[in-house]
PDB file of N, CA and C in Angstrom:
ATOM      1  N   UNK A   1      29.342  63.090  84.883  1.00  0.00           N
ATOM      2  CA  UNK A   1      30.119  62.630  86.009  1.00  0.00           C
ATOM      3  C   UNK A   1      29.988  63.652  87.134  1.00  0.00           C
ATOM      4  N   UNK A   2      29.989  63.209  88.210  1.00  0.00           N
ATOM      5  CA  UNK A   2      29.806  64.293  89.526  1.00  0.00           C
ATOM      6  C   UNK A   2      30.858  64.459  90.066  1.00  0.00           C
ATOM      7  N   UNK A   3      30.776  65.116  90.917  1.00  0.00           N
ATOM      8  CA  UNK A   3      32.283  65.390  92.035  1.00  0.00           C
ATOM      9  C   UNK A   3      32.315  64.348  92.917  1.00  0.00           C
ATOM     10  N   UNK A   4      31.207  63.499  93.573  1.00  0.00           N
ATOM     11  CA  UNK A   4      31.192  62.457  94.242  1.00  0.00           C
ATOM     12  C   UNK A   4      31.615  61.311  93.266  1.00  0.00           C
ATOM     13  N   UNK A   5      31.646  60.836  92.327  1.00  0.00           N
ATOM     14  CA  UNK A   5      32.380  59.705  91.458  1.00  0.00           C
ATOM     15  C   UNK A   5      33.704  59.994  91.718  1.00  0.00           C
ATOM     16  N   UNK A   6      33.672  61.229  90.695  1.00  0.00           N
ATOM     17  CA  UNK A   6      35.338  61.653  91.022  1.00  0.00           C
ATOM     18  C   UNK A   6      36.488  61.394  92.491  1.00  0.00           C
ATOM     19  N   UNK A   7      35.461  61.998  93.276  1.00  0.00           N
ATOM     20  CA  UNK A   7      36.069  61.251  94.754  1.00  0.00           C
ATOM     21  C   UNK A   7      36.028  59.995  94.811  1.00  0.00           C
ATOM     22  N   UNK A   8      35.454  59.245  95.003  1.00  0.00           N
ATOM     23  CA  UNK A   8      35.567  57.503  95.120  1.00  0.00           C
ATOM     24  C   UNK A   8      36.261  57.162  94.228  1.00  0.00           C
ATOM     25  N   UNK A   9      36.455  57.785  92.543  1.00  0.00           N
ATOM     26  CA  UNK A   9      37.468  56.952  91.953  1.00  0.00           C
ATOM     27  C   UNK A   9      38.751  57.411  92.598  1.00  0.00           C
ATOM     28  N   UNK A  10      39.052  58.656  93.346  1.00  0.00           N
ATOM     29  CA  UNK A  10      40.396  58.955  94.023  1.00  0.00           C
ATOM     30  C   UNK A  10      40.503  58.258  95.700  1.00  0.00           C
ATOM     31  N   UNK A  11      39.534  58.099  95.761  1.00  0.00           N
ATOM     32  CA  UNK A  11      39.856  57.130  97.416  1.00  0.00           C
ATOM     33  C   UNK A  11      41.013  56.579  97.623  1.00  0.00           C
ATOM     34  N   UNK A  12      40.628  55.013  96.538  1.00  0.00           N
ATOM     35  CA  UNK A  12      41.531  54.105  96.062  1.00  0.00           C
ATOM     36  C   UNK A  12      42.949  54.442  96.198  1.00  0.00           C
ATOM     37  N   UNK A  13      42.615  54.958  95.018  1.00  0.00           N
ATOM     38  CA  UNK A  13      44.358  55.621  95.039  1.00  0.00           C
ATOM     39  C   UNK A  13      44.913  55.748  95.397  1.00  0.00           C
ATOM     40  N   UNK A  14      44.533  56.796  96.277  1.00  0.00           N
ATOM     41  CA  UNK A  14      45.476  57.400  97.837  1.00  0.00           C
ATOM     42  C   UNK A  14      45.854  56.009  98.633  1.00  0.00           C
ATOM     43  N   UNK A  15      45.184  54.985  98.853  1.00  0.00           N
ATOM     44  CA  UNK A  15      45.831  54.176  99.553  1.00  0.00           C
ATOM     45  C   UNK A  15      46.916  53.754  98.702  1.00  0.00           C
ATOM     46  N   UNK A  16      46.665  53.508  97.049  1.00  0.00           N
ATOM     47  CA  UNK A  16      47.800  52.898  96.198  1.00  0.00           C
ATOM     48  C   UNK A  16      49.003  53.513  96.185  1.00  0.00           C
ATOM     49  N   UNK A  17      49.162  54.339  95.898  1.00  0.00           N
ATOM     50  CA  UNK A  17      49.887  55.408  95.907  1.00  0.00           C
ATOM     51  C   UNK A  17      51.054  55.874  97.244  1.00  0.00           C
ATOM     52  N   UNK A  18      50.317  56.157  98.359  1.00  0.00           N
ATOM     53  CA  UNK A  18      50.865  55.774  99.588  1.00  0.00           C
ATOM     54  C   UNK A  18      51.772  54.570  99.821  1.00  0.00           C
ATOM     55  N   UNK A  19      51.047  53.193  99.059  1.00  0.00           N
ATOM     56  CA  UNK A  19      51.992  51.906  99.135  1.00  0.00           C
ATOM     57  C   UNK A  19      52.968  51.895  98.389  1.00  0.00           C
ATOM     58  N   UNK A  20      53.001  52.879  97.271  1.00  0.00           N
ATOM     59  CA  UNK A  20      54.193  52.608  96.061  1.00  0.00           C
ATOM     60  C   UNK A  20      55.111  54.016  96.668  1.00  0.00           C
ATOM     61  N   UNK A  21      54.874  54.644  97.693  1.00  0.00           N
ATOM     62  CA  UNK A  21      56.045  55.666  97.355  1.00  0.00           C
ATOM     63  C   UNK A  21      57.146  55.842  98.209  1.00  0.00           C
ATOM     64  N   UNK A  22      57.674  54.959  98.420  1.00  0.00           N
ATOM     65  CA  UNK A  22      59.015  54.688  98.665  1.00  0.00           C
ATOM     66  C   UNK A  22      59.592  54.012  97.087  1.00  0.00           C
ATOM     67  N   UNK A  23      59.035  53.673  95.934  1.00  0.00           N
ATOM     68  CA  UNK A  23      59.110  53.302  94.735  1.00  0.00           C
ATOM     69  C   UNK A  23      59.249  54.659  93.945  1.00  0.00           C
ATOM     70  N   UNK A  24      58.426  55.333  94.155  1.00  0.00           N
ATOM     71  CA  UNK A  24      57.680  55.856  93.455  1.00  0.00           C
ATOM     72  C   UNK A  24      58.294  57.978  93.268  1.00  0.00           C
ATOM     73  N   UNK A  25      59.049  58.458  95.042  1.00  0.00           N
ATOM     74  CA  UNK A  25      59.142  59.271  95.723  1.00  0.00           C
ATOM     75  C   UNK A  25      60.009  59.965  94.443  1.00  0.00           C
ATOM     76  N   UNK A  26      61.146  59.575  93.734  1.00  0.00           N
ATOM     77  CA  UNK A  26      62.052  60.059  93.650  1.00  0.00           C
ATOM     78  C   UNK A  26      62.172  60.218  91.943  1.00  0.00           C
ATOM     79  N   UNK A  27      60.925  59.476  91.779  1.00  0.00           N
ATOM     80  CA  UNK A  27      60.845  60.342  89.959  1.00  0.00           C
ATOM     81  C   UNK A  27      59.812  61.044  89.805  1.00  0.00           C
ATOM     82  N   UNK A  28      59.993  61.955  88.233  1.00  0.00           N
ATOM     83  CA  UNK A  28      59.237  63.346  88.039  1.00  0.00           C
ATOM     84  C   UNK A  28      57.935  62.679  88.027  1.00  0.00           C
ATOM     85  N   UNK A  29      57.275  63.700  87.779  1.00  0.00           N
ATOM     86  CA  UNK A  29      55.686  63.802  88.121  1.00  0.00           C
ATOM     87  C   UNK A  29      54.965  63.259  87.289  1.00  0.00           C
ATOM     88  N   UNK A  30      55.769  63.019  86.052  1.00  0.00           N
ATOM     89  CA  UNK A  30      55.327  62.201  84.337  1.00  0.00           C
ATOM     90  C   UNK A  30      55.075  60.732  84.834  1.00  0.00           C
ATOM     91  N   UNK A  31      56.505  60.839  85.649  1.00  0.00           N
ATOM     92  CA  UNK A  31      57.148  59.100  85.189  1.00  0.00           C
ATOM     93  C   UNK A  31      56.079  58.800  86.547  1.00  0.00           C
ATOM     94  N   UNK A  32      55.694  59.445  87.987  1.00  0.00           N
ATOM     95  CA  UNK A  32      54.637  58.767  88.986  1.00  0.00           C
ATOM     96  C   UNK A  32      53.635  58.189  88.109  1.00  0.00           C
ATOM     97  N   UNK A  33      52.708  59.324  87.614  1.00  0.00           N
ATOM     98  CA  UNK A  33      51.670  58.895  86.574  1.00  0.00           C
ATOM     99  C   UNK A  33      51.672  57.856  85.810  1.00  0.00           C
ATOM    100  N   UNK A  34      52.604  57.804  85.124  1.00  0.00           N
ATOM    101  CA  UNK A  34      52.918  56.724  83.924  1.00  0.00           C
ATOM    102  C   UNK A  34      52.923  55.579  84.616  1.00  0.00           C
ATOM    103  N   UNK A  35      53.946  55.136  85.738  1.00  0.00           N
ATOM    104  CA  UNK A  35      53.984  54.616  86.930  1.00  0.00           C
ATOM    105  C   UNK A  35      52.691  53.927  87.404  1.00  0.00           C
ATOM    106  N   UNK A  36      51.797  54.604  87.819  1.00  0.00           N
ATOM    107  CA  UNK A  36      50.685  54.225  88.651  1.00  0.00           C
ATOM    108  C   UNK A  36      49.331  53.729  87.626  1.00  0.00           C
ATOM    109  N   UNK A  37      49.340  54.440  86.429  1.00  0.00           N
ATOM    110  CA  UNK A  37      48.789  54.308  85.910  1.00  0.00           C
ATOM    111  C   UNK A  37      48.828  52.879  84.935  1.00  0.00           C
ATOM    112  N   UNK A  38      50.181  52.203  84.803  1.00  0.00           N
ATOM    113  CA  UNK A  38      50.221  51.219  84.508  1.00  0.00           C
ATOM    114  C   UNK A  38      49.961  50.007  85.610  1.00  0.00           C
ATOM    115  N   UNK A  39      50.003  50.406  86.873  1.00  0.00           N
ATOM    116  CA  UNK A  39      50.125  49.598  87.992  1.00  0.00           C
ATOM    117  C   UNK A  39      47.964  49.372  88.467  1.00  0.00           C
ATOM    118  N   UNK A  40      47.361  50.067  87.796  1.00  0.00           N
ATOM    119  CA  UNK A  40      45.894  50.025  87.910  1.00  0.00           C
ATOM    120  C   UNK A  40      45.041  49.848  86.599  1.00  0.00           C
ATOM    121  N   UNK A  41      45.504  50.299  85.447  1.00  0.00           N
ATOM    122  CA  UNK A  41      44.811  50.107  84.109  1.00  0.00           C
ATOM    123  C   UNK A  41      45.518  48.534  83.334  1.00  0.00           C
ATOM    124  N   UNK A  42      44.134  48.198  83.023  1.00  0.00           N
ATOM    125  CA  UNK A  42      44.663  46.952  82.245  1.00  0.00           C
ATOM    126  C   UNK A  42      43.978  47.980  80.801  1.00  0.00           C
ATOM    127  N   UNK A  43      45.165  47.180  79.644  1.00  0.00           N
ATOM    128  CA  UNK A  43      44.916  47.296  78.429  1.00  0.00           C
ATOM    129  C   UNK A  43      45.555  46.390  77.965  1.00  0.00           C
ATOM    130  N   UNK A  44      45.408  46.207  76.351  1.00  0.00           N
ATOM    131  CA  UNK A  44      45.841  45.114  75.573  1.00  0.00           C
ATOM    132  C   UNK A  44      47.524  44.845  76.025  1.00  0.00           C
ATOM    133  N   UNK A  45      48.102  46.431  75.998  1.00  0.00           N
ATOM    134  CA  UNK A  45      49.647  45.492  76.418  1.00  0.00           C
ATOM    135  C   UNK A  45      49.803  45.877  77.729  1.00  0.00           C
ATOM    136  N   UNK A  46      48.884  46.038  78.396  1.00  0.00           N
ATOM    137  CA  UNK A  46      49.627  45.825  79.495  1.00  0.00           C
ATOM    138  C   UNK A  46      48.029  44.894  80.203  1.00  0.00           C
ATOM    139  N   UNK A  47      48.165  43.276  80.495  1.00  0.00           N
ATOM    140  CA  UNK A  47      47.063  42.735  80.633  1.00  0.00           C
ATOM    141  C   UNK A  47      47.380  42.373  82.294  1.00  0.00           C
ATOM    142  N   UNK A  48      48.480  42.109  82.709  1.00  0.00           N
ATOM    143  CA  UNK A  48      48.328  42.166  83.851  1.00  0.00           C
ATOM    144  C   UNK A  48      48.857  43.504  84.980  1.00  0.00           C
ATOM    145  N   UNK A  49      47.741  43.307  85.925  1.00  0.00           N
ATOM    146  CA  UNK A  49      48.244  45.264  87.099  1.00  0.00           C
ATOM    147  C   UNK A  49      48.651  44.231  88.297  1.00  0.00           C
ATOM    148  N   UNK A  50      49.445  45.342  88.611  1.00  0.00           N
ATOM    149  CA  UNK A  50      50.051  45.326  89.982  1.00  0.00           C
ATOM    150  C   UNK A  50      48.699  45.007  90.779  1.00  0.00           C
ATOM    151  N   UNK A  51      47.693  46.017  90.895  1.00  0.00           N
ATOM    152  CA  UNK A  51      46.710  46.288  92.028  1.00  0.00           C
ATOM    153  C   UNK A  51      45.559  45.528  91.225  1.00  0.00           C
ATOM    154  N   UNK A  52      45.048  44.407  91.230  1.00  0.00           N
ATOM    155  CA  UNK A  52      43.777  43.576  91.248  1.00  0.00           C
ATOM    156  C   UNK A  52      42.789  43.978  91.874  1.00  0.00           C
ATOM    157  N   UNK A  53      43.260  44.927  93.540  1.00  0.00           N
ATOM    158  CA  UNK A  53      42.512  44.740  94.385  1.00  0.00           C
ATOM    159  C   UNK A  53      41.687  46.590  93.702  1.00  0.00           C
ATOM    160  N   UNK A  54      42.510  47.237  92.572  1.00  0.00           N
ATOM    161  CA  UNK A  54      41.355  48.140  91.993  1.00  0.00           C
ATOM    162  C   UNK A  54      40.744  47.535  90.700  1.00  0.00           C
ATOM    163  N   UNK A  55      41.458  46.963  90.300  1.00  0.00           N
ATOM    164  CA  UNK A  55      40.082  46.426  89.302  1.00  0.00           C
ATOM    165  C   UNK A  55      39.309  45.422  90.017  1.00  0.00           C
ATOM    166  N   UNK A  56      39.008  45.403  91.138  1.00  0.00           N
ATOM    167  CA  UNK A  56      37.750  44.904  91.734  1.00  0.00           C
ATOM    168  C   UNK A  56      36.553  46.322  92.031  1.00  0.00           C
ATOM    169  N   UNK A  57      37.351  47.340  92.605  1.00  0.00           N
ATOM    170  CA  UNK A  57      36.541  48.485  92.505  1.00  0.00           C
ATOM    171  C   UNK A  57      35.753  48.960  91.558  1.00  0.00           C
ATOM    172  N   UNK A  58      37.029  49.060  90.119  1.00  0.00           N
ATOM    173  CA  UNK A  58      36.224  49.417  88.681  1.00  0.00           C
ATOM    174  C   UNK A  58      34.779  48.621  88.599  1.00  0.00           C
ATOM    175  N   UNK A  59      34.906  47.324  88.539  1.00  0.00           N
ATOM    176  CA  UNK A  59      34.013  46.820  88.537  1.00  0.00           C
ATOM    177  C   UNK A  59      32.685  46.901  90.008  1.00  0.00           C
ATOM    178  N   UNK A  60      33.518  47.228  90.392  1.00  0.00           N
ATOM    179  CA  UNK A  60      31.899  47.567  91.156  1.00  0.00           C
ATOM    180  C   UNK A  60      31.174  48.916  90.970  1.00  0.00           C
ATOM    181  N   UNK A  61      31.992  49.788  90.758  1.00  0.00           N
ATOM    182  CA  UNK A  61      31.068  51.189  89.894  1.00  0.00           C
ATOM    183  C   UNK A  61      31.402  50.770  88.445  1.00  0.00           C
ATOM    184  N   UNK A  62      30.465  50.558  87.802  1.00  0.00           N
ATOM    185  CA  UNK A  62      30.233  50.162  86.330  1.00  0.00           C
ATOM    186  C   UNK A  62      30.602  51.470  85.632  1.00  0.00           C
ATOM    187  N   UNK A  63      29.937  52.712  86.321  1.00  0.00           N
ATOM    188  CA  UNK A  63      30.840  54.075  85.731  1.00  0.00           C
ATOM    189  C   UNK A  63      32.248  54.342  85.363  1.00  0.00           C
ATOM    190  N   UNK A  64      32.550  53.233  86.232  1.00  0.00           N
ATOM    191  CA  UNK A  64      34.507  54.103  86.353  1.00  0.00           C
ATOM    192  C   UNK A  64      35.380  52.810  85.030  1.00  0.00           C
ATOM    193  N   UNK A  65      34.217  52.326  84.762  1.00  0.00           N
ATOM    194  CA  UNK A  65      34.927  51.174  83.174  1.00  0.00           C
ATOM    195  C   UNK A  65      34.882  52.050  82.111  1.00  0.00           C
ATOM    196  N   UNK A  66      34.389  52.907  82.472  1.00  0.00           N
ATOM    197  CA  UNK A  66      34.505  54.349  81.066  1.00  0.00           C
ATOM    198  C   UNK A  66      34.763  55.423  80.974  1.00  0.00           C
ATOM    199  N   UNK A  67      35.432  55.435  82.286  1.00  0.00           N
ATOM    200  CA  UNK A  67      36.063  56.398  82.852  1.00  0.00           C
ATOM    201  C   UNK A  67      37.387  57.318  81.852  1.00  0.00           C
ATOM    202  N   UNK A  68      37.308  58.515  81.732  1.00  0.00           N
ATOM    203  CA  UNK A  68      37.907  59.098  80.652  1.00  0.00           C
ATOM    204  C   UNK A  68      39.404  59.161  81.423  1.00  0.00           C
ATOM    205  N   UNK A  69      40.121  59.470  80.032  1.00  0.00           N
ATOM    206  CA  UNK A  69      41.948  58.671  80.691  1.00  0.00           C
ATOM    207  C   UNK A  69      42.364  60.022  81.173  1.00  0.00           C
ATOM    208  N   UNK A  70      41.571  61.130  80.668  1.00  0.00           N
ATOM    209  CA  UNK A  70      42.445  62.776  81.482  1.00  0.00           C
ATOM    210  C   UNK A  70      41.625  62.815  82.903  1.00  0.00           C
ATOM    211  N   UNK A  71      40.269  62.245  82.858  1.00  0.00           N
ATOM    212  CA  UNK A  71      40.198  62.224  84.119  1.00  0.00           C
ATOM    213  C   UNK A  71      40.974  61.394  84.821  1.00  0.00           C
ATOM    214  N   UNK A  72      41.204  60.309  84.842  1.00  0.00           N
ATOM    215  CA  UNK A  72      41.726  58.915  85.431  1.00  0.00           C
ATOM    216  C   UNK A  72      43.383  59.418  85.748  1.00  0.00           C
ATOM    217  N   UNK A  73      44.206  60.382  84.623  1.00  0.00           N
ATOM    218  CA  UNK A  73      45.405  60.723  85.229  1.00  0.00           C
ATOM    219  C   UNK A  73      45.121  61.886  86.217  1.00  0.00           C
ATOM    220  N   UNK A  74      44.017  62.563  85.949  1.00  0.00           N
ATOM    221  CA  UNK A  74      43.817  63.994  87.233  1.00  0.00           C
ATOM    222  C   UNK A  74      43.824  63.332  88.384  1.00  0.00           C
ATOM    223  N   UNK A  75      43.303  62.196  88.379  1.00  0.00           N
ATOM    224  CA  UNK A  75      42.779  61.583  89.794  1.00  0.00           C
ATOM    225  C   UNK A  75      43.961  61.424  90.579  1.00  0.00           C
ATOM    226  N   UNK A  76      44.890  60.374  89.438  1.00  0.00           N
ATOM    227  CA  UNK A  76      46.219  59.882  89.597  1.00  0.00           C
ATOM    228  C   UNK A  76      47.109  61.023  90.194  1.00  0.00           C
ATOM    229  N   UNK A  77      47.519  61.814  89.636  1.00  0.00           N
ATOM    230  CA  UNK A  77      47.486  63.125  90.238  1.00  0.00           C
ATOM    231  C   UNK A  77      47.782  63.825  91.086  1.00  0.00           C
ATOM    232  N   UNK A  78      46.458  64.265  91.721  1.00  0.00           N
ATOM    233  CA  UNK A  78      45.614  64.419  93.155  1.00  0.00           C
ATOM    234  C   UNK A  78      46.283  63.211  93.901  1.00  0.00           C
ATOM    235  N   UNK A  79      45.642  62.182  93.769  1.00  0.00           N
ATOM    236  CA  UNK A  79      46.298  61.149  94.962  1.00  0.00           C
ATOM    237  C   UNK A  79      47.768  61.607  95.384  1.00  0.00           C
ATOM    238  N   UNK A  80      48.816  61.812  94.403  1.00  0.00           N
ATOM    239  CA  UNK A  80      50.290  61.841  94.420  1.00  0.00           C
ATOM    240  C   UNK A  80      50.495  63.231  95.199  1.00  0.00           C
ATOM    241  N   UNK A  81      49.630  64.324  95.073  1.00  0.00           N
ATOM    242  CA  UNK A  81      49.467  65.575  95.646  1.00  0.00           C
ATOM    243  C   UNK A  81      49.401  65.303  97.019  1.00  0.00           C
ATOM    244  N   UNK A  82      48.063  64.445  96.933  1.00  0.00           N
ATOM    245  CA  UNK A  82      47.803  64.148  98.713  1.00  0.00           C
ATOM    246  C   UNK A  82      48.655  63.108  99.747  1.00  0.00           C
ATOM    247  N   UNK A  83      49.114  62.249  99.154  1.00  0.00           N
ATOM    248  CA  UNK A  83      50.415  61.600  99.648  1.00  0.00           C
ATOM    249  C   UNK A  83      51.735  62.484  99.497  1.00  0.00           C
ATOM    250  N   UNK A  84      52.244  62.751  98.879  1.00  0.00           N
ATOM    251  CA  UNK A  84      52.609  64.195  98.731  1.00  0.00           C
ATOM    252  C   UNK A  84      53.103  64.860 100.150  1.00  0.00           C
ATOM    253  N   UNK A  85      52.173  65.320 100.291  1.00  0.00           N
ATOM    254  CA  UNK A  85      52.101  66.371 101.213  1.00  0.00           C
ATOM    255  C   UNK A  85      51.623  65.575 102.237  1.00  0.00           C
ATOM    256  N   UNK A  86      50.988  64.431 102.416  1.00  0.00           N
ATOM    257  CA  UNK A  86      50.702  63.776 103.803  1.00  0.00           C
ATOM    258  C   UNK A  86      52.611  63.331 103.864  1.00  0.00           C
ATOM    259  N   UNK A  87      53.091  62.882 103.575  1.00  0.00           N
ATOM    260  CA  UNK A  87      54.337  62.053 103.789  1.00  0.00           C
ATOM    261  C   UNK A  87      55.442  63.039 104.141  1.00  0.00           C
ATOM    262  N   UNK A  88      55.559  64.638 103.601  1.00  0.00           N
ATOM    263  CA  UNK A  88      56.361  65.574 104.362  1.00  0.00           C
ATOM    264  C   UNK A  88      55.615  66.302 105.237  1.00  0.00           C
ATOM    265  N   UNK A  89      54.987  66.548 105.916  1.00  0.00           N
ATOM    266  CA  UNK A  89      54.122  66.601 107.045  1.00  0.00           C
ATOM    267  C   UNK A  89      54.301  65.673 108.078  1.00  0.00           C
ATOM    268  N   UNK A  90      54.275  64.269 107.436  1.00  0.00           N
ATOM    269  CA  UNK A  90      54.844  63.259 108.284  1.00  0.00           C
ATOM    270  C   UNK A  90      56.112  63.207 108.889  1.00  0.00           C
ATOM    271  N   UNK A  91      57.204  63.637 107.872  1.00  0.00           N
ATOM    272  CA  UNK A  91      58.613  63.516 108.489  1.00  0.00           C
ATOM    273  C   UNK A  91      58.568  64.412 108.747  1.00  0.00           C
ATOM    274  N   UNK A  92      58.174  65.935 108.880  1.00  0.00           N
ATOM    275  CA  UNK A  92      58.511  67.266 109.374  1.00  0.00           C
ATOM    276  C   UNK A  92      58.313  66.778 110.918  1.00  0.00           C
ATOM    277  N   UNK A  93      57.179  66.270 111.219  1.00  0.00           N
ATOM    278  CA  UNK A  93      56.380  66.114 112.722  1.00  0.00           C
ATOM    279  C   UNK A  93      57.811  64.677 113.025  1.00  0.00           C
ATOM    280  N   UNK A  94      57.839  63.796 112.454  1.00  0.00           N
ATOM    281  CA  UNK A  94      58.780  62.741 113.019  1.00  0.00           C
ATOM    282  C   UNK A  94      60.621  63.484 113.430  1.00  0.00           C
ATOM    283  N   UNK A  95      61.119  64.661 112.605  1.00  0.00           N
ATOM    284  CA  UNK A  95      62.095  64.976 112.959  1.00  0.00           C
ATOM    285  C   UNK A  95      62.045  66.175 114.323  1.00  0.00           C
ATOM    286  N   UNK A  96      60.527  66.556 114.423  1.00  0.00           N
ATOM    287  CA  UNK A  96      60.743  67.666 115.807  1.00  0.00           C
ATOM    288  C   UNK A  96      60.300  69.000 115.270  1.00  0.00           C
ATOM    289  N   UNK A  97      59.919  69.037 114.157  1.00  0.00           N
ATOM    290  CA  UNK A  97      59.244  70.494 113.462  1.00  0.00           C
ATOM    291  C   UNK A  97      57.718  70.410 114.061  1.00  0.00           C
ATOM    292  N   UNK A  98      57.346  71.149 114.497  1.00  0.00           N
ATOM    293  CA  UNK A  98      55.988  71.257 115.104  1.00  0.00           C
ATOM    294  C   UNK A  98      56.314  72.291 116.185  1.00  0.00           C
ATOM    295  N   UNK A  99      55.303  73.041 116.127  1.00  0.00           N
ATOM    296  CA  UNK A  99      54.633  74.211 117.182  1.00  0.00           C
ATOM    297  C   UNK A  99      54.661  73.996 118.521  1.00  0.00           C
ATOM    298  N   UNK A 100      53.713  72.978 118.876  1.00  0.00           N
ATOM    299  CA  UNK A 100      53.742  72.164 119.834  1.00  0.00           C
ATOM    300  C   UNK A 100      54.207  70.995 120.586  1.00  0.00           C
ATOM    301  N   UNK A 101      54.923  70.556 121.419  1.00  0.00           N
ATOM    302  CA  UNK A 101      55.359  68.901 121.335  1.00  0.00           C
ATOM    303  C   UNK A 101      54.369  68.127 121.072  1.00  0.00           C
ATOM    304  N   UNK A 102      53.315  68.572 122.017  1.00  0.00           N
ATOM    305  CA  UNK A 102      52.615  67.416 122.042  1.00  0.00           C
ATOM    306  C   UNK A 102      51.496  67.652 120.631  1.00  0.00           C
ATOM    307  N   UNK A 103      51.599  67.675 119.958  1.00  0.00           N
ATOM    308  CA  UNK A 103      51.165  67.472 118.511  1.00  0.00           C
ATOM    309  C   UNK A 103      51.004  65.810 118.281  1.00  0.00           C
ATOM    310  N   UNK A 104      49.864  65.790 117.423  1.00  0.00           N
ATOM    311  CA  UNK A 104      49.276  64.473 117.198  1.00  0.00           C
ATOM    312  C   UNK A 104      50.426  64.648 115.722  1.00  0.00           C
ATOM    313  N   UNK A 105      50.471  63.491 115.410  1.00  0.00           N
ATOM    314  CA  UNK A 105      50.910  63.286 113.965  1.00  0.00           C
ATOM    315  C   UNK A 105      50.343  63.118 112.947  1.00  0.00           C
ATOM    316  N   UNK A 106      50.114  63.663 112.086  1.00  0.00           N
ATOM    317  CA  UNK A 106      49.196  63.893 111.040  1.00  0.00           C
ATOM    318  C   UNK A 106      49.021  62.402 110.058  1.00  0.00           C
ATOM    319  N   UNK A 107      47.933  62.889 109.719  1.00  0.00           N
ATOM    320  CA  UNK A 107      47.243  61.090 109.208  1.00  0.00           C
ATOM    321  C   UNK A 107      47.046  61.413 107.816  1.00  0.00           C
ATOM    322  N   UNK A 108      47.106  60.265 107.167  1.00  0.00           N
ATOM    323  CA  UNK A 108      46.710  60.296 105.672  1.00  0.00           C
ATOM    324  C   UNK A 108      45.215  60.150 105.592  1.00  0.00           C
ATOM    325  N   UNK A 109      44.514  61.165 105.122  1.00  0.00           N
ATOM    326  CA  UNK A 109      42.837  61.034 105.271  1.00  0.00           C
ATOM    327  C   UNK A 109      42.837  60.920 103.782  1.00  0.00           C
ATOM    328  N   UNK A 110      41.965  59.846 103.663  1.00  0.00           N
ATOM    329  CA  UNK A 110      41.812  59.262 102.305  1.00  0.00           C
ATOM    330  C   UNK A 110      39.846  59.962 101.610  1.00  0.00           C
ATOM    331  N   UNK A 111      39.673  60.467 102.581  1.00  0.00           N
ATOM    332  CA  UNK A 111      38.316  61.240 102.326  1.00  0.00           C
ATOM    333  C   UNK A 111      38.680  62.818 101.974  1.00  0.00           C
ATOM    334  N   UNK A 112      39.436  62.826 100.828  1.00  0.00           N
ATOM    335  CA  UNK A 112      40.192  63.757 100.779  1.00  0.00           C
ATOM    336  C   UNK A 112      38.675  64.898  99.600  1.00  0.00           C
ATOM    337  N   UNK A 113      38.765  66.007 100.041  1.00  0.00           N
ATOM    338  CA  UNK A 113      37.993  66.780  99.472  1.00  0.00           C
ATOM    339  C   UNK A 113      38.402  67.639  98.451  1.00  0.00           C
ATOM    340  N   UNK A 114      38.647  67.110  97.343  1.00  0.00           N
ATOM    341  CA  UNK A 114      39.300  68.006  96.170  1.00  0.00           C
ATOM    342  C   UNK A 114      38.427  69.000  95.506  1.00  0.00           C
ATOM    343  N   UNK A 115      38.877  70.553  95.535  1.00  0.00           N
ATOM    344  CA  UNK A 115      37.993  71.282  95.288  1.00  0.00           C
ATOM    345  C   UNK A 115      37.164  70.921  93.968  1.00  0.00           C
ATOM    346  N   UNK A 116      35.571  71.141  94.010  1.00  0.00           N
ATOM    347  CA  UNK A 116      34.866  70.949  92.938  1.00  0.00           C
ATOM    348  C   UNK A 116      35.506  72.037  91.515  1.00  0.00           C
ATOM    349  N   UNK A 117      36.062  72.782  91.460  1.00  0.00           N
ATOM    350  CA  UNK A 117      36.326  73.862  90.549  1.00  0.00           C
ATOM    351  C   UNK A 117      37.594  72.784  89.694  1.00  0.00           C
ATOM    352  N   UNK A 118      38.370  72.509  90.581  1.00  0.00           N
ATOM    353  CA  UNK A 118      39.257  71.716  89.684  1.00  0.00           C
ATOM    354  C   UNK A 118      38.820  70.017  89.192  1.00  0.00           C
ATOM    355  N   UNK A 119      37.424  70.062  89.165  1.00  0.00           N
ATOM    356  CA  UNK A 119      36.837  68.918  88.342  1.00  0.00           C
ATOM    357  C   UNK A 119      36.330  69.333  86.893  1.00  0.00           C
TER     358      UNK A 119
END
């Protein structure tokens, strides 16, 4: 597996993730995972996901259908890291915390570059 798989299987995410966390914000870091991870993996008991629109992805990288489950929660993860920290960044800049006024407001970049060392 490369560091470029690894990224594209975390793309996704970050948008998923972003959509669930006003759901999602206010439990531990177990229960996000557990959380998200049921909301994207189909298995025997759990046959239907929230997000269809990633098991259309899986299936288009044929790699990520065998995708190992400690990778698949690292990913899970990371995404929650990077929403995370995009979403208090966000309200810091929306309540008047910033250096500058005229400060742009910080964006959720979903081309997120997770260091290769922690792959």
């Amino acid at each position: 597996m490369t560091v470029a798989e690894y990224r594209r299987f975390l793309k996704p995410l970050v948008f998923i993730v972003n959509a669930e966390w006003k759901s999602i914000g206010n439990l531990t870091d177990k229960e996000k995972v557990n959380y998200l991870e049921k909301s994207i993996h189909v298995t025997s008991k759990n046959p239907q996901i929230k997000y269809s629109y990633y098991q259309k992805v899986i299936n288009k990288y044929p790699s990520f259908r065998k995708f190992p489950s400690y990778l698949r929660r690292a990913a899970i993860a990371d995404a929650i890291g990077i929403v995370s920290s995009f979403q208090t960044r966000y309200r810091e800049w929306q309540s008047g915390i910033r250096k500058n006024r005229k400060v742009r407001p910080p964006r959720l970049t979903a081309m997120c570059q997770s260091p290769s060392c922690l792959i």
